[in-house]
PDB file of N, CA and C in Angstrom:
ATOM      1  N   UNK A   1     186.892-107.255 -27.993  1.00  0.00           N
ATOM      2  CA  UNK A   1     185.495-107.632 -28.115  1.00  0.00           C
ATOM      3  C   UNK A   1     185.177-107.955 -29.580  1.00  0.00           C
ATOM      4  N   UNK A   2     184.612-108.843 -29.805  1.00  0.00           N
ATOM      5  CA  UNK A   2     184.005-109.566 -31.510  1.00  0.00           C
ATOM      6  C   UNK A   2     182.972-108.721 -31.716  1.00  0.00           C
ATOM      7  N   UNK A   3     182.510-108.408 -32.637  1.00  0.00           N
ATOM      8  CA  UNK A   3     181.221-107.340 -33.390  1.00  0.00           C
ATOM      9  C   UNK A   3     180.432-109.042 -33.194  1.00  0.00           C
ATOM     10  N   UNK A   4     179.016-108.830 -33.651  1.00  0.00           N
ATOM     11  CA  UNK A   4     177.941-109.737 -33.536  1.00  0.00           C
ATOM     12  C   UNK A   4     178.469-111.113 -35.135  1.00  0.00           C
ATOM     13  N   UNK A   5     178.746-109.624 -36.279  1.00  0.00           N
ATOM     14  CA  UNK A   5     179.200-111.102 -37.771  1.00  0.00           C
ATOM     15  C   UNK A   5     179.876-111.378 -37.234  1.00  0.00           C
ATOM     16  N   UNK A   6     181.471-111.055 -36.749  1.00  0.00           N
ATOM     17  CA  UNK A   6     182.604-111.869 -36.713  1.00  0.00           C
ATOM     18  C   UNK A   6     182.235-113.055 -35.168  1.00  0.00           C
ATOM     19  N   UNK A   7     181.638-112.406 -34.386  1.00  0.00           N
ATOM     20  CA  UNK A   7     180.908-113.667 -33.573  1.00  0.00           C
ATOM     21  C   UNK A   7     180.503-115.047 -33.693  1.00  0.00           C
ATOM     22  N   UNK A   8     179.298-114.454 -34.945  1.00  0.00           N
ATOM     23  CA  UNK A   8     178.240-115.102 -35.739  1.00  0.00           C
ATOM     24  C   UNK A   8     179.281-116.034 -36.358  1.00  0.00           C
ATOM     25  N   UNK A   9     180.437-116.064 -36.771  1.00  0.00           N
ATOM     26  CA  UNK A   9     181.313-116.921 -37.861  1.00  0.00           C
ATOM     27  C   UNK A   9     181.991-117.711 -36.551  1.00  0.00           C
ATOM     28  N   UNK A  10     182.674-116.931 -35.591  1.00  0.00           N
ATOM     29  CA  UNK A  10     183.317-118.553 -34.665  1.00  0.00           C
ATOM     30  C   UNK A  10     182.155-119.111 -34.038  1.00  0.00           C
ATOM     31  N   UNK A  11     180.599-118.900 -33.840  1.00  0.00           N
ATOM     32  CA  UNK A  11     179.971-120.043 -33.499  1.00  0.00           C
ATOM     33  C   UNK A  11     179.922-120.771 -34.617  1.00  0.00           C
ATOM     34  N   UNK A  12     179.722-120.513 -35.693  1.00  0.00           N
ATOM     35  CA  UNK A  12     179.367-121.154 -36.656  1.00  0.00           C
ATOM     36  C   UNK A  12     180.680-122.065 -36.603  1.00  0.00           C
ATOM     37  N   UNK A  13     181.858-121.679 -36.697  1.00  0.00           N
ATOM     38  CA  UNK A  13     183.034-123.111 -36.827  1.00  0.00           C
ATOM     39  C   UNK A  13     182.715-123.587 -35.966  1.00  0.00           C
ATOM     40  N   UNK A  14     182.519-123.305 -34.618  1.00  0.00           N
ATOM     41  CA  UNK A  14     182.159-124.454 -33.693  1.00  0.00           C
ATOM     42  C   UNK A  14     181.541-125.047 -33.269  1.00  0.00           C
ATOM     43  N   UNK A  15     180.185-124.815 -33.720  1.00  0.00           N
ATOM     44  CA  UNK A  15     178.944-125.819 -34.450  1.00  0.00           C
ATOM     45  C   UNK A  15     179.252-126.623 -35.826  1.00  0.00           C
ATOM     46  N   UNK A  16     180.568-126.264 -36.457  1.00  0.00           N
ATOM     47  CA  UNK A  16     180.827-127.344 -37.110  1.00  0.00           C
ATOM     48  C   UNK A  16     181.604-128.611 -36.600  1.00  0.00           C
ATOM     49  N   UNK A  17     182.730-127.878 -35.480  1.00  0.00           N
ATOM     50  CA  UNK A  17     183.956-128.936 -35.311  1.00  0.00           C
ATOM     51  C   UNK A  17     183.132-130.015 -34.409  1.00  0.00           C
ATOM     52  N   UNK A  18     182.334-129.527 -33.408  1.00  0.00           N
ATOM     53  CA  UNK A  18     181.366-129.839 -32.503  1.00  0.00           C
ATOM     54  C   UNK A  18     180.529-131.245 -32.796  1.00  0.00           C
ATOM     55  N   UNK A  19     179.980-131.201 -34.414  1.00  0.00           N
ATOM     56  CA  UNK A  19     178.541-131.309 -35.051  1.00  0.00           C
ATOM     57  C   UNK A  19     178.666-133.474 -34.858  1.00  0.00           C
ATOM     58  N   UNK A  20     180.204-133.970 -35.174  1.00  0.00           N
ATOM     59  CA  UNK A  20     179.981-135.020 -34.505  1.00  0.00           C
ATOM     60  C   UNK A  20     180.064-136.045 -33.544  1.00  0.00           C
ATOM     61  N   UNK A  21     180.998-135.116 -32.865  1.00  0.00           N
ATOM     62  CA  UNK A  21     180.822-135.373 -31.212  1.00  0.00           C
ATOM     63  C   UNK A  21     179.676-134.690 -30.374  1.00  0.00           C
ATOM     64  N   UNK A  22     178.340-134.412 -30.762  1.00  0.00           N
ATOM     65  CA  UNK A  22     177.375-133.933 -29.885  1.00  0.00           C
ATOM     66  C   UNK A  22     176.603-135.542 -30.552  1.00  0.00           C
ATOM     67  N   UNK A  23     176.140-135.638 -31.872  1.00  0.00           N
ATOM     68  CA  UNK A  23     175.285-136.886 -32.248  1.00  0.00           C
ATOM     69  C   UNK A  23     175.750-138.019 -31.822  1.00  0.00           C
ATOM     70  N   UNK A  24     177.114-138.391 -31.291  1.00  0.00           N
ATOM     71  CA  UNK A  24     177.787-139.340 -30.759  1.00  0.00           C
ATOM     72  C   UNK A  24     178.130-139.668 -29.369  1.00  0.00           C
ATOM     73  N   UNK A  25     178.350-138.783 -28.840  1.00  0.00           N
ATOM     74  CA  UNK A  25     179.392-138.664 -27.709  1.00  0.00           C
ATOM     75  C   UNK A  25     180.666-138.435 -27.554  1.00  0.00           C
ATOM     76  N   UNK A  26     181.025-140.111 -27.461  1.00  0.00           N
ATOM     77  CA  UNK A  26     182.474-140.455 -27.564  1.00  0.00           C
ATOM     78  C   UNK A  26     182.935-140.499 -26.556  1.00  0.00           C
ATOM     79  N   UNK A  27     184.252-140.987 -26.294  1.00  0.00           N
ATOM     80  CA  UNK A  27     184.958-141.679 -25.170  1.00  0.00           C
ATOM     81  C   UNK A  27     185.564-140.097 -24.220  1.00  0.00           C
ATOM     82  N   UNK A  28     186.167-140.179 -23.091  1.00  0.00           N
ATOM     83  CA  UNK A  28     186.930-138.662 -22.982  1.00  0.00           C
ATOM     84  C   UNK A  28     188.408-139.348 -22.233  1.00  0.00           C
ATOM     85  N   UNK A  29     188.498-140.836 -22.095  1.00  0.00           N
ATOM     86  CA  UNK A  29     190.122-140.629 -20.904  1.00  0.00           C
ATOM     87  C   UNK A  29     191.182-141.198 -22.358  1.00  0.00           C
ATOM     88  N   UNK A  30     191.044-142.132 -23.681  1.00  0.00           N
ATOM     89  CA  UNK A  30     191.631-142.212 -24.045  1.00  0.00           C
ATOM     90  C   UNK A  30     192.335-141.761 -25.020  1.00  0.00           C
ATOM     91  N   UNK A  31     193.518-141.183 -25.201  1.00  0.00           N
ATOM     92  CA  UNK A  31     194.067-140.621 -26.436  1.00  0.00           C
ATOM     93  C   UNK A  31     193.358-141.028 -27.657  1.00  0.00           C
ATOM     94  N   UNK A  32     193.670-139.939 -28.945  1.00  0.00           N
ATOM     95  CA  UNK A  32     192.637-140.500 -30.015  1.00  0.00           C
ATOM     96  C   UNK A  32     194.244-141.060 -30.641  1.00  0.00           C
ATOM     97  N   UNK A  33     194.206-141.966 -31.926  1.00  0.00           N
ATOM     98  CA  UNK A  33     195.256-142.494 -32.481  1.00  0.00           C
ATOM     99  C   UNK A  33     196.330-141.296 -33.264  1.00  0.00           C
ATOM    100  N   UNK A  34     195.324-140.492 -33.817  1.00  0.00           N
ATOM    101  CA  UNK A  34     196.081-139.155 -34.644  1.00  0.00           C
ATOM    102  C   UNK A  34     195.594-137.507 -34.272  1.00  0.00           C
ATOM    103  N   UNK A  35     196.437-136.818 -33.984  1.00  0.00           N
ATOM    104  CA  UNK A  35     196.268-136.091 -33.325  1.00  0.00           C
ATOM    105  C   UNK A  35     195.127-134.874 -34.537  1.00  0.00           C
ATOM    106  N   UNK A  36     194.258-134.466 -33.456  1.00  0.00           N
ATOM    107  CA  UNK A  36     193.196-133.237 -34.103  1.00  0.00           C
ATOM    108  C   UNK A  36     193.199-132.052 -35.219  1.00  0.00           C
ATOM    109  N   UNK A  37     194.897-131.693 -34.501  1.00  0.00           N
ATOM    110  CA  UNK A  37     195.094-130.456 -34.798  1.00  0.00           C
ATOM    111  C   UNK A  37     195.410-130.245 -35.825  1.00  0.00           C
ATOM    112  N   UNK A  38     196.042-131.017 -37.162  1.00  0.00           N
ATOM    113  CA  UNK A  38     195.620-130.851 -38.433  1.00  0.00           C
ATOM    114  C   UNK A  38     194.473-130.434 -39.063  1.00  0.00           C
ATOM    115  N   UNK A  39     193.793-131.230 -38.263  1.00  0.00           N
ATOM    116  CA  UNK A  39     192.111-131.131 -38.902  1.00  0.00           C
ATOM    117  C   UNK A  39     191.237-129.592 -38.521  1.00  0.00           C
ATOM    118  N   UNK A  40     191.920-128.317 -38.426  1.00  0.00           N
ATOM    119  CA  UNK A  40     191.104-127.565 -37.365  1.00  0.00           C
ATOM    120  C   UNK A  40     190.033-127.172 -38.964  1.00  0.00           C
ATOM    121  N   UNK A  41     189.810-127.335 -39.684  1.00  0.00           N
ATOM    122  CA  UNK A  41     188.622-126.966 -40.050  1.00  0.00           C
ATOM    123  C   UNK A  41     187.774-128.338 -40.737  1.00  0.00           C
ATOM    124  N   UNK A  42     187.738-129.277 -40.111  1.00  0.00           N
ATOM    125  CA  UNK A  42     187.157-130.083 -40.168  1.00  0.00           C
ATOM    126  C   UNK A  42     186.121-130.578 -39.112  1.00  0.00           C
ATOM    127  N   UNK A  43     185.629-131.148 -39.244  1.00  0.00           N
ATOM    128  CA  UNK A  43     184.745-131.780 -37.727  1.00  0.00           C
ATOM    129  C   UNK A  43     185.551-132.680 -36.650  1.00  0.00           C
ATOM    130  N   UNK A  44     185.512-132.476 -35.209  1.00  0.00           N
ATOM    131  CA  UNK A  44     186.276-133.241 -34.872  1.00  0.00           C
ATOM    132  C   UNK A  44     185.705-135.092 -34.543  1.00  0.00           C
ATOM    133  N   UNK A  45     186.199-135.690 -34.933  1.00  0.00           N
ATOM    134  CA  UNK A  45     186.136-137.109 -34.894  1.00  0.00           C
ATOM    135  C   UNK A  45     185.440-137.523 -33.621  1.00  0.00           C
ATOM    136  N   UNK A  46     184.148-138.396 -33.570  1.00  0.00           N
ATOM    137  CA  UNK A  46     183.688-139.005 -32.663  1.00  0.00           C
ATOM    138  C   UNK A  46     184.130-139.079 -31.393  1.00  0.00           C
ATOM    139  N   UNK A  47     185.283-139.544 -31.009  1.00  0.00           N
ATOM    140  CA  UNK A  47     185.924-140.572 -30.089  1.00  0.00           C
ATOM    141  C   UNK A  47     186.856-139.305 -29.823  1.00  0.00           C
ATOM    142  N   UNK A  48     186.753-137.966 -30.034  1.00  0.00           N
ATOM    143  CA  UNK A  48     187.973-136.738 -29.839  1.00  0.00           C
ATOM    144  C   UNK A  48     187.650-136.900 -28.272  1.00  0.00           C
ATOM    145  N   UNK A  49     189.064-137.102 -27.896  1.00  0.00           N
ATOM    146  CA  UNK A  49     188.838-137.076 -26.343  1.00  0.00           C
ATOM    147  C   UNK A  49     188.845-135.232 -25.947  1.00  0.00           C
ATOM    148  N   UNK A  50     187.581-135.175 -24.565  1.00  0.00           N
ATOM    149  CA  UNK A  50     187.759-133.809 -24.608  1.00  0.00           C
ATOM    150  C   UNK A  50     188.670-132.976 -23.921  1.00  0.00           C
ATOM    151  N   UNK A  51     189.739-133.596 -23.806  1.00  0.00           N
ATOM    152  CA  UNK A  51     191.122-132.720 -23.431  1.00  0.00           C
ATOM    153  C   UNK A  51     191.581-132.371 -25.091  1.00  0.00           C
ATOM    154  N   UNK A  52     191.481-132.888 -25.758  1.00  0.00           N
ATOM    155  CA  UNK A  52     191.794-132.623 -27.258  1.00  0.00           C
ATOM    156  C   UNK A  52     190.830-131.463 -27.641  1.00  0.00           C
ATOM    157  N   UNK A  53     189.950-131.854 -28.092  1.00  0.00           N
ATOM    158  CA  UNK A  53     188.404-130.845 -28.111  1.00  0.00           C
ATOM    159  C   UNK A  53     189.080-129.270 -27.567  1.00  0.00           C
ATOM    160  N   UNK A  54     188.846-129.363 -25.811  1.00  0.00           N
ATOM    161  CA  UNK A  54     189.224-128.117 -25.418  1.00  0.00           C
ATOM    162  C   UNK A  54     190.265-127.399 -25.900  1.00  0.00           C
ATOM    163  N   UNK A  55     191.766-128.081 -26.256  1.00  0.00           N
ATOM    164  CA  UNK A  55     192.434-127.585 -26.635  1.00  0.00           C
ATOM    165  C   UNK A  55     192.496-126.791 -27.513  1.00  0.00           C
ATOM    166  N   UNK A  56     191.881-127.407 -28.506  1.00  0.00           N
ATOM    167  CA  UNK A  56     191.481-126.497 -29.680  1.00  0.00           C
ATOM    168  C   UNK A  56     190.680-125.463 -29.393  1.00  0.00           C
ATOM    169  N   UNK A  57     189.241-125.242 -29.285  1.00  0.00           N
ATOM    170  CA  UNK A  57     188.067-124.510 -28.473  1.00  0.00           C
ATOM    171  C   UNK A  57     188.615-123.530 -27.851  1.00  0.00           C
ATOM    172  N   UNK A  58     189.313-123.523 -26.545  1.00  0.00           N
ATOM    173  CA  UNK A  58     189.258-123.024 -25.222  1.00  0.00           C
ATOM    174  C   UNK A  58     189.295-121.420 -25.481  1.00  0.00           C
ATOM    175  N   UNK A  59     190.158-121.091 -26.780  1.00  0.00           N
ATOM    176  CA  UNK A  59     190.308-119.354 -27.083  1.00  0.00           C
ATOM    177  C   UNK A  59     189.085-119.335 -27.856  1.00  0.00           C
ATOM    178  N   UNK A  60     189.316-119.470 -28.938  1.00  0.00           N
ATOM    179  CA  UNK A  60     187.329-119.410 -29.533  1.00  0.00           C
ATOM    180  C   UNK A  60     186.341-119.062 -28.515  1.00  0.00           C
ATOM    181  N   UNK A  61     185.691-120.046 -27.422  1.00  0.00           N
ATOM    182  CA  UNK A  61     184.594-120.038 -26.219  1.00  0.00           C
ATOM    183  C   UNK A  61     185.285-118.851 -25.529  1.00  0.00           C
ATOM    184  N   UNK A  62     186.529-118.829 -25.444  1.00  0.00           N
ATOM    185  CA  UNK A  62     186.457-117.828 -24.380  1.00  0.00           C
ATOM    186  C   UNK A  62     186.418-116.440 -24.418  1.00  0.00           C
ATOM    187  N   UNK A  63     186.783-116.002 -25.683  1.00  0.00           N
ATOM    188  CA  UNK A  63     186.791-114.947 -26.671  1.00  0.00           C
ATOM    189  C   UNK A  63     184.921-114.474 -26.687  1.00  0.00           C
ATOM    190  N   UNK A  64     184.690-115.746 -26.866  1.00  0.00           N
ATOM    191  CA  UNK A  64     182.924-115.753 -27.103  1.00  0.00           C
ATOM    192  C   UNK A  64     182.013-115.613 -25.682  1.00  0.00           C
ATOM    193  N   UNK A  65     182.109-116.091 -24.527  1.00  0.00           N
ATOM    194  CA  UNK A  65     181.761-115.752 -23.475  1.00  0.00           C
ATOM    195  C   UNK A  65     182.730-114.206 -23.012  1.00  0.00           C
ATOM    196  N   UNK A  66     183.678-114.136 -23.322  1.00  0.00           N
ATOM    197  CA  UNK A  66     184.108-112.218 -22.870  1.00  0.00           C
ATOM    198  C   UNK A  66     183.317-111.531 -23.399  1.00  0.00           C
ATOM    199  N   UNK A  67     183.453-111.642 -24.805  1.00  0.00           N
ATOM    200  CA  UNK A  67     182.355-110.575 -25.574  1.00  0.00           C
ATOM    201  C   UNK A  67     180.498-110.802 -25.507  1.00  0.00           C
ATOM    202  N   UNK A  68     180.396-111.609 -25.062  1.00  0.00           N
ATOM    203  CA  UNK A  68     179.003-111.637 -24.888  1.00  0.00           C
ATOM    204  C   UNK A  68     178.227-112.124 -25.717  1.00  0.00           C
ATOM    205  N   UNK A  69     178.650-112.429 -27.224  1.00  0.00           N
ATOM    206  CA  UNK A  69     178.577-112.639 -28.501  1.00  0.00           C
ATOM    207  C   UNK A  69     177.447-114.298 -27.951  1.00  0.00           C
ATOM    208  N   UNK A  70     177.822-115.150 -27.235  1.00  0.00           N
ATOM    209  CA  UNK A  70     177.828-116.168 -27.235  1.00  0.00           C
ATOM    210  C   UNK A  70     176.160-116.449 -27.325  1.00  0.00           C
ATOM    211  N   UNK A  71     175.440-115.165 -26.303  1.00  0.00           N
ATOM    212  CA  UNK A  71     174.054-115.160 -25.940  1.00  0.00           C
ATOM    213  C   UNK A  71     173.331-115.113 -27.268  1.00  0.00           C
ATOM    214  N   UNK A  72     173.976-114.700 -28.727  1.00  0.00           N
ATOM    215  CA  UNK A  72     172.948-115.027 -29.864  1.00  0.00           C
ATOM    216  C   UNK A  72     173.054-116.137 -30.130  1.00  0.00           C
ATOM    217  N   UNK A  73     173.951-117.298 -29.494  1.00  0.00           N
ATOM    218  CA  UNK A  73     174.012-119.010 -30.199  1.00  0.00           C
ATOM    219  C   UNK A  73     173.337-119.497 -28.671  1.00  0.00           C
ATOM    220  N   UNK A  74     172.390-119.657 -27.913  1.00  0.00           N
ATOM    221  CA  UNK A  74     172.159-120.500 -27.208  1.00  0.00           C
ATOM    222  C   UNK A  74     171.854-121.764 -27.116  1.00  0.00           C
ATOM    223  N   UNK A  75     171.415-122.136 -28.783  1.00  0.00           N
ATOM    224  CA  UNK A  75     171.554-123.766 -29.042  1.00  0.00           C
ATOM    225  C   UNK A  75     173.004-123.813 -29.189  1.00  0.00           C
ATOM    226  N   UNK A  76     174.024-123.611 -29.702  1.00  0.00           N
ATOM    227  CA  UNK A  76     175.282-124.018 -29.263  1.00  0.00           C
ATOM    228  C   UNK A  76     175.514-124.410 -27.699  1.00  0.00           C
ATOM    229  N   UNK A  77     175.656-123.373 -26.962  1.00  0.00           N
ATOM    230  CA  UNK A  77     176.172-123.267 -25.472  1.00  0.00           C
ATOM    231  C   UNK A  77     175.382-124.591 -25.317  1.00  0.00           C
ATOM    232  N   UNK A  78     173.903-124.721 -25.445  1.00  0.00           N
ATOM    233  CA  UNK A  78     173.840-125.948 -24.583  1.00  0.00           C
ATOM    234  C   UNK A  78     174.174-127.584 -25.342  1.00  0.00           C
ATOM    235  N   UNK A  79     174.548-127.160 -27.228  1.00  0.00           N
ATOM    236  CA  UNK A  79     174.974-128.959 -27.419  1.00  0.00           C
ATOM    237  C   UNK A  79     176.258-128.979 -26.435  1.00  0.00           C
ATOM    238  N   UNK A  80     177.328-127.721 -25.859  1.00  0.00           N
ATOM    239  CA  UNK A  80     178.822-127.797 -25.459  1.00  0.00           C
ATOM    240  C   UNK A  80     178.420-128.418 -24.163  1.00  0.00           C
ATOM    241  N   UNK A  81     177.641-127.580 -23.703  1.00  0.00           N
ATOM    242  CA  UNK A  81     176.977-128.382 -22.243  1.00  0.00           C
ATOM    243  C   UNK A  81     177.130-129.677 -22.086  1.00  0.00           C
ATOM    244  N   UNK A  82     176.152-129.882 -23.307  1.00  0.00           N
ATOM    245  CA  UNK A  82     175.644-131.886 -23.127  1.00  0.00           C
ATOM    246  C   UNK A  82     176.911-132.163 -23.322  1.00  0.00           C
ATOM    247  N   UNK A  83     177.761-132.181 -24.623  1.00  0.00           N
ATOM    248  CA  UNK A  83     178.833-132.912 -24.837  1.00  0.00           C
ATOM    249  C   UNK A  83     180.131-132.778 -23.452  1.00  0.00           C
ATOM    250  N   UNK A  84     179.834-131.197 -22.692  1.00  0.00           N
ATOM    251  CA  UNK A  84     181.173-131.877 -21.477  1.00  0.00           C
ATOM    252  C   UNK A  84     180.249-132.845 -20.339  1.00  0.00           C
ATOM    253  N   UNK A  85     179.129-132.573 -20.505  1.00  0.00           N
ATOM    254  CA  UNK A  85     178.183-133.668 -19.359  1.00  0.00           C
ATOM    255  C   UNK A  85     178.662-134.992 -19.938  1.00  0.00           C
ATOM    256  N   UNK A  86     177.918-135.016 -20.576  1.00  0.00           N
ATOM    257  CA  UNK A  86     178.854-136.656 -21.132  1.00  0.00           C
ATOM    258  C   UNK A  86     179.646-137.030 -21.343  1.00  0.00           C
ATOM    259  N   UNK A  87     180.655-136.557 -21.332  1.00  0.00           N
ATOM    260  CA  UNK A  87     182.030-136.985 -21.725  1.00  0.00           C
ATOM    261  C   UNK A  87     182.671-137.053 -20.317  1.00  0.00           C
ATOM    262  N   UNK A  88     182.274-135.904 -19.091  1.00  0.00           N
ATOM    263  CA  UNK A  88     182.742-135.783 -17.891  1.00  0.00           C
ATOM    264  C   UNK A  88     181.873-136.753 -16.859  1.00  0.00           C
ATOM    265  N   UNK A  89     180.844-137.066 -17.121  1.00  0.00           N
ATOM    266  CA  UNK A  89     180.063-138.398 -16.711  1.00  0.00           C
ATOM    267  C   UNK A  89     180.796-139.366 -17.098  1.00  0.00           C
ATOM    268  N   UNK A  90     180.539-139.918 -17.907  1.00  0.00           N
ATOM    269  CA  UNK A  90     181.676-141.209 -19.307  1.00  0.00           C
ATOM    270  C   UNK A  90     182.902-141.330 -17.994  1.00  0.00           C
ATOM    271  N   UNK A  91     183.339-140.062 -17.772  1.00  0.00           N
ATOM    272  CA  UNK A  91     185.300-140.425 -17.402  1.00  0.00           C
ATOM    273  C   UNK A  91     185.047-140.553 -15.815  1.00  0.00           C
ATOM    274  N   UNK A  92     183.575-140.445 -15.049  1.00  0.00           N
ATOM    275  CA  UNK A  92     183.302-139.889 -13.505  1.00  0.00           C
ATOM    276  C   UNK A  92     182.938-141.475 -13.540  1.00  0.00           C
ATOM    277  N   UNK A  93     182.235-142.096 -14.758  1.00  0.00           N
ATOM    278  CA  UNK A  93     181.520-143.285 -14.207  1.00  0.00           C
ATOM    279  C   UNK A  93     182.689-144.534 -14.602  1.00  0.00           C
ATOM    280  N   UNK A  94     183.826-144.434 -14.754  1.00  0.00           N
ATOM    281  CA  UNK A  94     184.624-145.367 -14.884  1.00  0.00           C
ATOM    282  C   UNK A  94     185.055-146.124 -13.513  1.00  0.00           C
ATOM    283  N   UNK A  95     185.315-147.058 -13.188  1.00  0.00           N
ATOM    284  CA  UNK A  95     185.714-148.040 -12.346  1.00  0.00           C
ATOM    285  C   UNK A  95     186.730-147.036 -11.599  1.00  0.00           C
ATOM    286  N   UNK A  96     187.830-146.595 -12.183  1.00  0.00           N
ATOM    287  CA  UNK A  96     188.986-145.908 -11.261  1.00  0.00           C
ATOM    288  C   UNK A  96     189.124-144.613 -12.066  1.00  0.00           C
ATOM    289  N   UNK A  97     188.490-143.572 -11.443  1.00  0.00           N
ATOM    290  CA  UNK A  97     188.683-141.767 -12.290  1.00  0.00           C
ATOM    291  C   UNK A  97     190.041-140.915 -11.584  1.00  0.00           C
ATOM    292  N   UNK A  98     190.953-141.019 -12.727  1.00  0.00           N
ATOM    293  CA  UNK A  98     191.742-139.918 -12.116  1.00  0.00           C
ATOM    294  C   UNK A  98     191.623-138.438 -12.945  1.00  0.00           C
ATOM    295  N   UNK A  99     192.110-137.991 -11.849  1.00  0.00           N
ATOM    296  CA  UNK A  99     192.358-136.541 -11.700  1.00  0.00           C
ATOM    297  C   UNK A  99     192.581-135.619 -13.039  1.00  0.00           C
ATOM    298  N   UNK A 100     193.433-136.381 -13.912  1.00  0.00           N
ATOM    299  CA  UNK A 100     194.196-136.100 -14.960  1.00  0.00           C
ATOM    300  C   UNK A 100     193.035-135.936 -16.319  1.00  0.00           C
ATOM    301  N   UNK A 101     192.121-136.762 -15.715  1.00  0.00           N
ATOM    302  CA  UNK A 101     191.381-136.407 -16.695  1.00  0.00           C
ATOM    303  C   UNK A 101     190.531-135.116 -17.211  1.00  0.00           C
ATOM    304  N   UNK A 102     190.449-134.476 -15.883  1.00  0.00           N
ATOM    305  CA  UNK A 102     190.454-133.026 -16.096  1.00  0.00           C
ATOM    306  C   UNK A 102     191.437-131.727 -15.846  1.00  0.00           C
ATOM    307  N   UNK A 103     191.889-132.394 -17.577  1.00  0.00           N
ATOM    308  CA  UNK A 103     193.566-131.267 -17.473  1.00  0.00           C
ATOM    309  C   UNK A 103     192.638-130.046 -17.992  1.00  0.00           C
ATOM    310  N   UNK A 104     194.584-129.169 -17.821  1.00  0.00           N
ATOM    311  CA  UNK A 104     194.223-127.743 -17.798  1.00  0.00           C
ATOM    312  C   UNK A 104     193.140-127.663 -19.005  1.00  0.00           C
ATOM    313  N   UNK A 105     192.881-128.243 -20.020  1.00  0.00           N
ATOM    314  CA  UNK A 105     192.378-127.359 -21.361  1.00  0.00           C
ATOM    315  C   UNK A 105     191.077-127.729 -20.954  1.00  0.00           C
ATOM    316  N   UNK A 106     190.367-128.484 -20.420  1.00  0.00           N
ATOM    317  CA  UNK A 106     188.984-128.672 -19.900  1.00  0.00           C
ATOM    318  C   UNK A 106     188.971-127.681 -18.829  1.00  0.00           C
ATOM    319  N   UNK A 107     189.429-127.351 -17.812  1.00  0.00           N
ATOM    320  CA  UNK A 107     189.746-126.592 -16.549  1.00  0.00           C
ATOM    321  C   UNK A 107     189.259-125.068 -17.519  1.00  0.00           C
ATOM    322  N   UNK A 108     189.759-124.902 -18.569  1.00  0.00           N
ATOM    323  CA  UNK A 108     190.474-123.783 -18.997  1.00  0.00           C
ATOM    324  C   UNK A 108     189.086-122.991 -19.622  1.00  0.00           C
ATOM    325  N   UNK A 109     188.350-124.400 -20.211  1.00  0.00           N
ATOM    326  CA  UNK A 109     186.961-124.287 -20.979  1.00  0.00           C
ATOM    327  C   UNK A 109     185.307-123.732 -20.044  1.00  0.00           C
ATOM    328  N   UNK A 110     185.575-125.238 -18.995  1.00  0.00           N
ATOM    329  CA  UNK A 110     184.920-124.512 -17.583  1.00  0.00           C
ATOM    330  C   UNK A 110     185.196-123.615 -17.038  1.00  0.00           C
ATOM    331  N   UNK A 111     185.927-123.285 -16.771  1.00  0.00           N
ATOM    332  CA  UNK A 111     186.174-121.723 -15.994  1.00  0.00           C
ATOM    333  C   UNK A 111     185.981-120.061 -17.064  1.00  0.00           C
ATOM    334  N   UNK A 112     186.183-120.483 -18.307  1.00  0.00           N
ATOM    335  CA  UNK A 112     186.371-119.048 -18.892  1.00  0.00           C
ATOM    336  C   UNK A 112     184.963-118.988 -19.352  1.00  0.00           C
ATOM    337  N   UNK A 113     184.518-120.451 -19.935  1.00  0.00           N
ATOM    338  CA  UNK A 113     183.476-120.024 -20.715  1.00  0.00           C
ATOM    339  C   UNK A 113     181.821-120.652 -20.822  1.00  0.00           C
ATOM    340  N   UNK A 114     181.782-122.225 -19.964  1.00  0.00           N
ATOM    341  CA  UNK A 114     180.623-122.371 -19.578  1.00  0.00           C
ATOM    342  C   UNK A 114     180.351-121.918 -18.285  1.00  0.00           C
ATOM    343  N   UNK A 115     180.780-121.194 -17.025  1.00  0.00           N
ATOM    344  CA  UNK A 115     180.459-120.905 -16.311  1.00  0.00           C
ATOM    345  C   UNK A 115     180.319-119.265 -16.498  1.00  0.00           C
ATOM    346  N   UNK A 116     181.322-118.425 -16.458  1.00  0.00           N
ATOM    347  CA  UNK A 116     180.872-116.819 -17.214  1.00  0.00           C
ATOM    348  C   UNK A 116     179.494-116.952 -18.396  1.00  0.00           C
ATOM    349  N   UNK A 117     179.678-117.973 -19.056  1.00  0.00           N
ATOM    350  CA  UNK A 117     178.249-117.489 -20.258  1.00  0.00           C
ATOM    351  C   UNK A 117     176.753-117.876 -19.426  1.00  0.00           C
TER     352      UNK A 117
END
């Protein structure tokens, strides 16, 4: 379980990595050109598809919905909201949606931590 500071600090990174894919959107079925995971304390890039996103995230949120911690950021929980609505709209409203587009690390995000919080 996280105490409330050490809480207070992984929302805070993830209201940073977050900060410009919520003002943007961005795409979610196509690979990005260079991969994220260098960048983990940076913001993630517009166009971060959110199988990338989750990957990174998925222990952070889920760590944060176990401990309960999450209920002092409720403007977070809901920019994560909008950004998988849109991004999972975006990939639902394409001409031909496969399956694949909701791999395990999105699966992993919905299940541990926007639905428990």
């Amino acid at each position: 379980s996280l105490s409330e500071s050490v809480g207070a600090d992984v929302c805070a990174w993830v209201a940073t990595m977050i900060k410009n894919v919520h003002n943007e959107g961005g795409n979610n079925g196509k690979p990005s050109r260079a991969s994220i995971l260098p960048l983990l304390n940076s913001p993630f890039p517009t166009e971060t598809p959110l199988s990338e996103m989750s990957s990174v995230l998925r222990g952070p949120l889920s760590t944060l919905a176990a401990s309960g911690v999450i209920r002092l950021a409720q403007p977070l929980y809901i920019k994560l909201c909008q950004i998988y609505n849109k991004k999972l709209t975006l990939a639902e409203n394409k001409v031909e949606v496969e399956l694949k587009c909701i791999d395990d690390n999105i699966m992993s995000v919905l299940s541990t931590f926007m639905v428990p919080s």
